[in-house]
Protein backbone atom coordinates (compact mmCIF):
# COMPACT_ATOMS: atom_id res chain seq x y z
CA UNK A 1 69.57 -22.71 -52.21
CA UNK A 2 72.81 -20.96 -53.56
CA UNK A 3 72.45 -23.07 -57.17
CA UNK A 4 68.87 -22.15 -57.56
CA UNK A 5 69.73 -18.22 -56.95
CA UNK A 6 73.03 -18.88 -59.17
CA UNK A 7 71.23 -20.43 -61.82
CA UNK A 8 68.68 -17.76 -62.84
CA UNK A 9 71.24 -15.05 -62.63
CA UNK A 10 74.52 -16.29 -64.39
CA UNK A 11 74.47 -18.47 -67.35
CA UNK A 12 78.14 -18.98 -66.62
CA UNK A 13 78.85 -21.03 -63.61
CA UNK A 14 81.19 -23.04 -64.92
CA UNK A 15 83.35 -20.39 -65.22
CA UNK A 16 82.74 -19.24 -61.66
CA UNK A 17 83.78 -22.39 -60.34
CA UNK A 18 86.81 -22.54 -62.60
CA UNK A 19 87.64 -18.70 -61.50
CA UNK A 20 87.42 -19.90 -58.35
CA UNK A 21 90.02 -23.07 -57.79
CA UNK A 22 92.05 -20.21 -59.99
CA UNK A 23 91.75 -17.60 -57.32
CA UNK A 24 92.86 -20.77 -54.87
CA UNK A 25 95.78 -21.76 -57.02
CA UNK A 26 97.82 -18.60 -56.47
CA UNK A 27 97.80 -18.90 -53.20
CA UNK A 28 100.54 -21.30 -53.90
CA UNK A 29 102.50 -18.74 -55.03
CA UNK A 30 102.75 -17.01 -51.92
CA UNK A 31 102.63 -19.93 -49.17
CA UNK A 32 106.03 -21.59 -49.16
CA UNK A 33 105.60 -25.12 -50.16
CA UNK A 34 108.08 -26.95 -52.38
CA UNK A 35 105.42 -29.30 -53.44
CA UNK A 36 102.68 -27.23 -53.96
CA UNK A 37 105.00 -24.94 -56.26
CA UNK A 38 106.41 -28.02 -58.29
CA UNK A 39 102.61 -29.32 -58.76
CA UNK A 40 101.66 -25.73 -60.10
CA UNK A 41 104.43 -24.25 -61.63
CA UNK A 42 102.26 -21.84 -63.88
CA UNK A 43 100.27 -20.73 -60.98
CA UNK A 44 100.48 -17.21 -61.98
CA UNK A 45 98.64 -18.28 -65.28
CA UNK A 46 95.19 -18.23 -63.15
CA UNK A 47 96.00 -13.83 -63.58
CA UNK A 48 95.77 -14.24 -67.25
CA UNK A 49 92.76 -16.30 -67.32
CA UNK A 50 91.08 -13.87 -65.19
CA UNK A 51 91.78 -10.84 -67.50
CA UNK A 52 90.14 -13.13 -70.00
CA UNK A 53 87.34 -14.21 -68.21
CA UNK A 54 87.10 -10.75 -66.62
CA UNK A 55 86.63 -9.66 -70.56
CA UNK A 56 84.01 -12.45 -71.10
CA UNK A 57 81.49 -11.62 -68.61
CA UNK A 58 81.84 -7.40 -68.27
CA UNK A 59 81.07 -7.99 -72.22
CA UNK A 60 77.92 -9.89 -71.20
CA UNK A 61 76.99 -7.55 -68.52
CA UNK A 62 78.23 -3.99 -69.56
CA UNK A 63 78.34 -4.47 -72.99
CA UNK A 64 74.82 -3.48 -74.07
CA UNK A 65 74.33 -0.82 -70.78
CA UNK A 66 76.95 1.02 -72.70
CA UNK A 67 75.85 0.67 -75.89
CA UNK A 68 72.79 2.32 -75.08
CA UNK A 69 74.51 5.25 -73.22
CA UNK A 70 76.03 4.36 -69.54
CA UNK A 71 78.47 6.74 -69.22
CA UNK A 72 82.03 6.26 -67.70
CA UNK A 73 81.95 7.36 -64.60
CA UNK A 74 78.81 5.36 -63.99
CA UNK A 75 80.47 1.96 -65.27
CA UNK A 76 83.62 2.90 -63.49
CA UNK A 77 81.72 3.62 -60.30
CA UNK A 78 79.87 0.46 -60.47
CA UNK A 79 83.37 -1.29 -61.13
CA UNK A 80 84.95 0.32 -57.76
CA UNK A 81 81.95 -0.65 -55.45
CA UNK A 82 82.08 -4.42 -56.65
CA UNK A 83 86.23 -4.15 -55.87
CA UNK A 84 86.80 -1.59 -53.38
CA UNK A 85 85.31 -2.62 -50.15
CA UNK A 86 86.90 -6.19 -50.03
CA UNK A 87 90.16 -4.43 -51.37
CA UNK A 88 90.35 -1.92 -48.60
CA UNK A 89 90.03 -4.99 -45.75
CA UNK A 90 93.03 -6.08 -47.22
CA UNK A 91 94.71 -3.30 -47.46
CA UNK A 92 93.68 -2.19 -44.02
CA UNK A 93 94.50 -6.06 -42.45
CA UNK A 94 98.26 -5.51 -43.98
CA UNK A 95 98.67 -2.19 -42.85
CA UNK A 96 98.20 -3.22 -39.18
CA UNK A 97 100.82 -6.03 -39.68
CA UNK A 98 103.33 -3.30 -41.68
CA UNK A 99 102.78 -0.50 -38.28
CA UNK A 100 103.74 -3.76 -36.44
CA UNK A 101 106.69 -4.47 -37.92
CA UNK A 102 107.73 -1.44 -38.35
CA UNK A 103 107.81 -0.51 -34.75
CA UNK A 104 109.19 -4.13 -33.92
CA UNK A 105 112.13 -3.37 -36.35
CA UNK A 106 111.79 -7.11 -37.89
CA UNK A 107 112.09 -5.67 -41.40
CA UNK A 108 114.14 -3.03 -42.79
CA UNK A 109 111.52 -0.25 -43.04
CA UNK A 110 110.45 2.55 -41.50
CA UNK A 111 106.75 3.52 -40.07
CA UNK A 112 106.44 6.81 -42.26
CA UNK A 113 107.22 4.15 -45.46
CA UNK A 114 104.11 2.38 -44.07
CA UNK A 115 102.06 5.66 -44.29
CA UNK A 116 103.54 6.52 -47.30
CA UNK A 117 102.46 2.90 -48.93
CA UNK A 118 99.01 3.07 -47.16
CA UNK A 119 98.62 6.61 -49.14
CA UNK A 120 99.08 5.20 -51.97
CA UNK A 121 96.96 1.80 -51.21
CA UNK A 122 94.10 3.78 -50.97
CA UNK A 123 94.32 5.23 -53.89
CA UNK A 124 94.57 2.22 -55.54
CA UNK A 125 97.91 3.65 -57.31
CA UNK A 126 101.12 2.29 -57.59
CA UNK A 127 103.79 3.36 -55.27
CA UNK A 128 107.01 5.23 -56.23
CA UNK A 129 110.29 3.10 -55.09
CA UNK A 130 111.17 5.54 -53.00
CA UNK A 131 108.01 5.63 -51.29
CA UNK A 132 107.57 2.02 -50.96
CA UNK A 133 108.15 -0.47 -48.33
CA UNK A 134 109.85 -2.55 -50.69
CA UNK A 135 111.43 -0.12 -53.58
CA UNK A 136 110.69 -2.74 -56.14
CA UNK A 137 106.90 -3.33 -55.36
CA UNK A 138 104.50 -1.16 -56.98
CA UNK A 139 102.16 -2.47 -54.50
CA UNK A 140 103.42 -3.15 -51.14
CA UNK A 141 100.58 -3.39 -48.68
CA UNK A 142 98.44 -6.00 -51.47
CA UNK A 143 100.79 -7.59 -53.49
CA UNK A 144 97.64 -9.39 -55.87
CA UNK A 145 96.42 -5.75 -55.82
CA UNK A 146 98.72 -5.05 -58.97
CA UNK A 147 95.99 -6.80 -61.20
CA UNK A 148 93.09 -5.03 -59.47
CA UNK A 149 95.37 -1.86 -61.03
CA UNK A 150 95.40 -3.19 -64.46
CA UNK A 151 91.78 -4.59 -64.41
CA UNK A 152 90.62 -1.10 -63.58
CA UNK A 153 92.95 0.47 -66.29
CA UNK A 154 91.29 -1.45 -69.25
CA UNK A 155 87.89 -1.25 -67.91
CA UNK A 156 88.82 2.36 -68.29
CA UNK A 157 89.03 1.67 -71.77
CA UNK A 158 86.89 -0.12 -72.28
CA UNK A 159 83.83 1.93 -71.10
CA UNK A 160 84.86 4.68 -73.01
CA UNK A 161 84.59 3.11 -76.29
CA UNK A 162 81.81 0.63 -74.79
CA UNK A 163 78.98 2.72 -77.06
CA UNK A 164 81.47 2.08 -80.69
CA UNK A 165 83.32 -1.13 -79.74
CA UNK A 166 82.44 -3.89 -82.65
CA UNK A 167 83.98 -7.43 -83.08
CA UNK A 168 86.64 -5.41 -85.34
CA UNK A 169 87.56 -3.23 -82.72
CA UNK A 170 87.78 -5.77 -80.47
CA UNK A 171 90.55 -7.46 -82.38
CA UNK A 172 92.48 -4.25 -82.94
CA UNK A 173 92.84 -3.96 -78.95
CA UNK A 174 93.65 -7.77 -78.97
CA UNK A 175 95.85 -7.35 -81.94
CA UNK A 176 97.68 -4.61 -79.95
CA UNK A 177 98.41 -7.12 -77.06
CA UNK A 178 99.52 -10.11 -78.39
CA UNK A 179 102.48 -9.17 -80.71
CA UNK A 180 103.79 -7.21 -77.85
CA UNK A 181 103.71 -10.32 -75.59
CA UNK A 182 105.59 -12.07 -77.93
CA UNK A 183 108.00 -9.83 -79.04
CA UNK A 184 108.58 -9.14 -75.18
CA UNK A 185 108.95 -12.91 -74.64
CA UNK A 186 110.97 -13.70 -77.69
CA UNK A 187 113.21 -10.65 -76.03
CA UNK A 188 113.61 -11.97 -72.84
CA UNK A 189 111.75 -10.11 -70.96
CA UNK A 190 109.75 -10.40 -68.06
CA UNK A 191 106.27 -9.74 -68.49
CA UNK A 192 105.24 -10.40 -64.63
CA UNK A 193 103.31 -6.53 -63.87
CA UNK A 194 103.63 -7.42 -60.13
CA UNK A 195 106.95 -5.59 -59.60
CA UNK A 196 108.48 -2.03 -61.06
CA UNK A 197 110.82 -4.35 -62.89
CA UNK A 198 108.20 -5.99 -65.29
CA UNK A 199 105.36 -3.66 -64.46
CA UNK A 200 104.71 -2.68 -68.24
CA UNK A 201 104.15 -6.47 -68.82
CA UNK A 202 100.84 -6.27 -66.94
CA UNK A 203 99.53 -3.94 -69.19
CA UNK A 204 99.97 -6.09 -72.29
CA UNK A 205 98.59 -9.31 -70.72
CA UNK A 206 95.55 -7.25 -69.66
CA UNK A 207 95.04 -5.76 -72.94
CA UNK A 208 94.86 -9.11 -75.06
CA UNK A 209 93.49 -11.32 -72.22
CA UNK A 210 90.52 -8.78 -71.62
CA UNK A 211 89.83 -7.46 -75.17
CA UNK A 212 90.32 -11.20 -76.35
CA UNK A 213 87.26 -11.98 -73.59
CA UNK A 214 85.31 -9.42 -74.85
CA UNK A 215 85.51 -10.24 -78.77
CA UNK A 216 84.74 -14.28 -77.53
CA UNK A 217 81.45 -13.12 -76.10
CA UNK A 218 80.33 -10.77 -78.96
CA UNK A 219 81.29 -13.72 -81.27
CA UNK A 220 78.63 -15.58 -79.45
CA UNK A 221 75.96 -13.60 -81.74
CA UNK A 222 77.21 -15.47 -84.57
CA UNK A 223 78.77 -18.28 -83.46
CA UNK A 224 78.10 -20.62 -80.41
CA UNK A 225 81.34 -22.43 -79.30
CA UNK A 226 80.69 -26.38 -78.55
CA UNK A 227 80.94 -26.95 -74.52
CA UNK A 228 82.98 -28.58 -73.25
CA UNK A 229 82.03 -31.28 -70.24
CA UNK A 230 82.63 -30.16 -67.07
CA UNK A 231 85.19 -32.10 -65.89
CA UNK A 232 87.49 -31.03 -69.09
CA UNK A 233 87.03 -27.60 -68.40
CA UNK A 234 88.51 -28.02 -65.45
CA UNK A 235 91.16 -30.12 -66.01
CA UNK A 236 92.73 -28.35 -68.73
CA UNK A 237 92.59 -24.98 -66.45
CA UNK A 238 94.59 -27.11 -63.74
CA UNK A 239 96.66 -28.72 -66.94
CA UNK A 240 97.63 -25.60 -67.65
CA UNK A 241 98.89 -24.04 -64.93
CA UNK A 242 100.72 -27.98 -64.10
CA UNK A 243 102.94 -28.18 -67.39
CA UNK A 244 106.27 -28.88 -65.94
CA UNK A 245 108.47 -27.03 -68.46
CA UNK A 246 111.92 -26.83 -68.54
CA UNK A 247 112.94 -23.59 -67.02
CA UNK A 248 114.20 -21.95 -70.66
CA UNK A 249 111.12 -22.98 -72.37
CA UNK A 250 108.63 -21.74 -69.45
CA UNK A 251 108.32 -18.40 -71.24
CA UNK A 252 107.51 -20.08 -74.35
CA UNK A 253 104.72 -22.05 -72.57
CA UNK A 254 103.36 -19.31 -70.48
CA UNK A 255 102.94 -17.55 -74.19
CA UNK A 256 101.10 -20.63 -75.63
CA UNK A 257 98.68 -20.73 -72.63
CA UNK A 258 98.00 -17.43 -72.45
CA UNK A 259 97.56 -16.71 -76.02
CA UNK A 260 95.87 -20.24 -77.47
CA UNK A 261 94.25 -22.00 -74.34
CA UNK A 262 92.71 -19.32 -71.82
CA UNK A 263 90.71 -17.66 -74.86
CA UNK A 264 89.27 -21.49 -76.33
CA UNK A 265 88.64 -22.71 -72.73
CA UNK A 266 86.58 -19.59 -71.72
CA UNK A 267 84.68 -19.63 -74.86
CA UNK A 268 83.95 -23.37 -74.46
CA UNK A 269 83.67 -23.77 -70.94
CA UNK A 270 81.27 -20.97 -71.13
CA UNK A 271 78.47 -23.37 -72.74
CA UNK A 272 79.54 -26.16 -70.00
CA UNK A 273 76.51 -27.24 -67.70
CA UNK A 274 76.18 -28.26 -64.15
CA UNK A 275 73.74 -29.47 -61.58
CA UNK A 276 73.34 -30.84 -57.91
CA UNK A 277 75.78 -29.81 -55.35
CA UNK A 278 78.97 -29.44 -58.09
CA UNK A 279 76.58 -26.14 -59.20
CA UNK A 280 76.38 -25.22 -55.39
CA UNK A 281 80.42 -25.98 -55.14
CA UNK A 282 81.12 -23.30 -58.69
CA UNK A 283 78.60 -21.04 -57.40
CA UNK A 284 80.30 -21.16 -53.60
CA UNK A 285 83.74 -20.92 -55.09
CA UNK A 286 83.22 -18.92 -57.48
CA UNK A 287 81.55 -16.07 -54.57
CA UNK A 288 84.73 -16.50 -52.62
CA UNK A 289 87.29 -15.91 -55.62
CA UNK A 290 87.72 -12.57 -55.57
CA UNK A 291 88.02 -12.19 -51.50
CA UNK A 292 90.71 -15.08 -51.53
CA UNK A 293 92.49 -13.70 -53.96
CA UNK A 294 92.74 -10.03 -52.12
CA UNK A 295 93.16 -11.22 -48.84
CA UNK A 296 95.38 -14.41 -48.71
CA UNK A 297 98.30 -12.31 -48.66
CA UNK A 298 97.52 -10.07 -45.36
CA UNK A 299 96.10 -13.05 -43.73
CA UNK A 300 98.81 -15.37 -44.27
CA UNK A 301 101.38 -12.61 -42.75
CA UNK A 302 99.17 -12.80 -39.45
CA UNK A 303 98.75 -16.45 -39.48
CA UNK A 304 102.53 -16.79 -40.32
CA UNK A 305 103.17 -14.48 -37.25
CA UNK A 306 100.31 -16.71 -34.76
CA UNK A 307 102.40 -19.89 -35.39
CA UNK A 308 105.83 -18.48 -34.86
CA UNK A 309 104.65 -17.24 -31.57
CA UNK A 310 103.42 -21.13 -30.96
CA UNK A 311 107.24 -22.18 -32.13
CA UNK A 312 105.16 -24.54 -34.59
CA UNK A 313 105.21 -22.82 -38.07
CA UNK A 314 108.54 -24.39 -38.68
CA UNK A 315 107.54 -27.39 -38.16
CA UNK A 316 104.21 -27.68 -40.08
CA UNK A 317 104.34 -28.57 -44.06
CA UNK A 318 103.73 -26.20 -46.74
CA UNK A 319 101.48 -28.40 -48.26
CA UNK A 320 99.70 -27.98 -44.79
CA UNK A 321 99.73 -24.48 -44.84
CA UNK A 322 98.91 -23.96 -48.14
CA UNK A 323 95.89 -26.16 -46.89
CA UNK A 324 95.52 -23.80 -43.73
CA UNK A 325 95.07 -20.63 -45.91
CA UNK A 326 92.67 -21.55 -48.36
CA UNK A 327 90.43 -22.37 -45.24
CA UNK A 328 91.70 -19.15 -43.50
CA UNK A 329 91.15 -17.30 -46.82
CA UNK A 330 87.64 -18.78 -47.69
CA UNK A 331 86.41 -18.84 -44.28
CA UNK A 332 86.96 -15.04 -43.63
CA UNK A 333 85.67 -14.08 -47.42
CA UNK A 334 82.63 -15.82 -47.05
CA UNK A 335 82.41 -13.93 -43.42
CA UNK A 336 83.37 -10.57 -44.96
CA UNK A 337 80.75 -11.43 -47.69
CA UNK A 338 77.83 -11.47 -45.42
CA UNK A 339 78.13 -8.88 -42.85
CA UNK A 340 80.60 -6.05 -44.65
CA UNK A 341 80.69 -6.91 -48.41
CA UNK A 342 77.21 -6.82 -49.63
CA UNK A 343 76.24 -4.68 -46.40
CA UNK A 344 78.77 -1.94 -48.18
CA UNK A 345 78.04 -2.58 -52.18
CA UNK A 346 74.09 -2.16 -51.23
CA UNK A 347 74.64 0.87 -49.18
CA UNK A 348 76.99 2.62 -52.26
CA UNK A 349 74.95 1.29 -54.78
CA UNK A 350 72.60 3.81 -56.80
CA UNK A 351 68.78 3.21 -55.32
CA UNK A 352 67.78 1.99 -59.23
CA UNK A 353 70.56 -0.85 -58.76
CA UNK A 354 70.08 -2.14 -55.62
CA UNK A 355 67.54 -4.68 -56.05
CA UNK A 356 69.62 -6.37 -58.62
CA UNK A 357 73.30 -7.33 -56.88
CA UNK A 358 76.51 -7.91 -59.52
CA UNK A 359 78.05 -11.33 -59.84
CA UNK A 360 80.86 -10.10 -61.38
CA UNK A 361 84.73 -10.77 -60.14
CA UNK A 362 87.95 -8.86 -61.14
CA UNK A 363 90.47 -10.57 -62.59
CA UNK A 364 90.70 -10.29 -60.16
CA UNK A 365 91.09 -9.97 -61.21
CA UNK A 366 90.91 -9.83 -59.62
C-alpha cells in the first residue's frame, strides 16, 4: 500500500498532496482556457510555494547530513539525480516537436536554433537571446525548467554553508529576499524569472521562499506550529492562488501571498494529519508533482498537434483540455516513474544510498 510506505518515510504528506494539486494548477497557465485562468488567476503562486516547501523539507533531509560533513558536490549530485532524469524526458520530448517544426517551417525558427537551445537544455543553463528559439526565453525547450535553474542555484548555496547555517543565518538569506521583492514590486517591476525580461526576479523569490522554508523547519526545535486540518490546508493553498484581484493591485497580492501565507501554511500544514485513501491520494499526487510539472509543457505541444490533425482541437473546451493534460501529464509521470525514473536514480545513485530512495521534489520546483 502506497500510504503505508508513505507514512513511515515522510512525516509530511500533507504537504505532498498540497505540492501536488500545486504542480496541477500551473498547468492552467499553459493550456488555454478562459475559465480555468479566471478561476486561478495566481496560478503561478504554486512556484513560490514550492521554493518554500522545497526549503522546508531539504532542511529536514539535508540539513543534519551537512552539518556533519556532506560535502557539496555530494549534496549537489544527489540533487541532480532526483531532477535530472525526468528533466531530460522533457527536454528530449520538446526537442523532437522543435526539429519538427523547424523543418515544417510552422514557426519562425531555424533547426540550428533548435540545436543551439538543446545545447543549452542539457546543460541545464539558460540560453542567450540570440541563441534561443524564442530570444526572450531563457529556457526554450522547458519553459517550467526556469525554476529547476533557480532551485539548483540556492541549493548551491545552501550546501555550502549547510555545516554553519543557524536560525540567524537563515533570516539573513530571507532578510536578503524579501525587501528586494518589495522594493521590486513597489517599482513596478516584474518579478516573473521565466523570461530574460524578469529573469533576476526568480532569484529573489527563490532566495526568501527557500531560506524562509529552511528557517520554518529549524524553528521546529523550539517551536511546534499548531496544524492545521486538512481540508484548510488545502483550501487556503487553492484560496490563494483564486483571489480575483483587480489587475493594479495583483502585484500587491502576489507580495502578500508570497511573503505572509506560503511560509504560515507550510509551517502549519506541516503538522496536518491524514489517513485512508486521502493519504494514498497526497502520497499519489504528491509522487507525480514533479513529473507534471516538467512535462506538461512538451506533452501538451504533441497533444495540441494530435488533435489539430483530427480537426477537433478547436472545437474541444479549455476547461476540457486542461482536464485532458493533467490525465496526459499524470498518466505518463506515473509511467516514467516506474520503468525510467527510479530505474535511472537507483542506477546513479552511490551503492551506500540505494537502499534508501529520496522523496524529495524541486520546487519544482520544481
Amino acid at each position: 500500500m502506497v500510504s503505508t510506505d508513505i507514512a513511515e518515510r515522510d512525516r509530511f504528506v500533507v504537504l505532498d498532496g498540497m505540492r501536488g494539486l500545486a504542480a496541477l494548477a500551473v498547468i492552467t497557465d499553459h493550456v488555454p482556457s478562459e475559465f480555468m485562468r479566471a478561476l486561478l488567476p495566481g496560478r503561478y503562486l504554486a512556484v513560490d510555494f514550492f521554493f518554500v516547501l522545497s526549503g522546508f523539507v531539504l532542511a529536514h533531509v539535508y540539513g543534519e547530513r551537512l552539518r556533519q560533513g556532506m560535502g557539496l558536490l555530494s549534496f549537489m549530485r544527489v540533487r541532480l539525480i532526483r531532477l535530472y532524469p525526468l528533466y531530460l524526458a522533457a527536454v528530449l520530448i520538446s526537442f523532437a516537436m522543435s526539429v519538427l517544426v523547424a523543418v515544417r517551417g510552422w514557426e519562425p525558427y531555424a533547426l540550428w536554433q533548435v540545436f543551439t537551445s538543446l545545447a543549452f537544455a542539457l546543460l541545464l543553463m539558460p540560453c542567450p537571446p540570440g541563441l534561443s528559439l524564442w530570444p526572450n526565453a531563457p529556457f526554450p525547450l522547458v519553459g517550467p525548467s526556469w525554476s529547476l535553474f533557480f532551485e539548483l542555484v540556492i541549493n548551491v548555496a545552501f550546501a555550502a554553508v549547510g555545516r554553519f547555517l543557524t536560525s540567524t543565518l537563515c533570516l539573513c538569506f530571507t532578510g536578503l529576499g524579501a525587501p528586494a521583492l518589495i522594493v521590486a514590486t513597489l517599482s513596478g517591476m516584474d518579478i516573473g524569472g521565466h523570461a530574460w525580461s524578469n529573469f533576476l526576479g526568480g532569484l529573489l523569490r527563490v532566495t526568501f521562499g527557500f531560506f524562509a522554508g529552511v528557517w520554518l523547519y529549524k524553528l521546529r526545535d523550539r517551536w511546534t506550529a499548531p496544524a492545521l486540518p486538512v481540508w484548510a490546508a488545502f483550501g487556503v493553498l487553492f484560496a490563494a492562488m483564486a483571489m480575483p484581484a483587480p489587475h493594479a493591485l495583483r502585484p500587491y497580492w502576489d507580495l502578500v501571498a508570497i511573503l505572509f501565507i506560503f511560509p504560515p501554511l507550510v509551517a502549519r500544514s506541516a503538522n496536518a494529519r491524514v489517513r485512508g485513501r486521502l493519504l494514498d491520494f497526497c502520497a499519489f499526487v504528491g509522487l507525480v508533482s514533479y513529473g507534471v510539472y516538467v512535462l506538461h509543457v512538451p506533452l501538451f505541444a504533441w497533444v495540441r498537434l494530435a488533435l489539430q490533425r483530427l480537426d477537433i482541437y478547436e472545437q474541444l473546451p479549455g476547461v476540457a483540455m486542461v482536464g485532458l493534460m493533467a490525465i496526459v501529464a499524470v498518466s505518463i509521470t506515473w509511467v516514467l516513474h516506474m520503468v525510467y525514473d527510479v530505474p535511472v536514480r537507483r542506477l546513479l545513485s552511490p551503492r551506500k544510498q540505494r537502499k534508501s530512495r529520496e522523496t524529495t521534489g524541486p520546487a519544482p520546483a520544481s
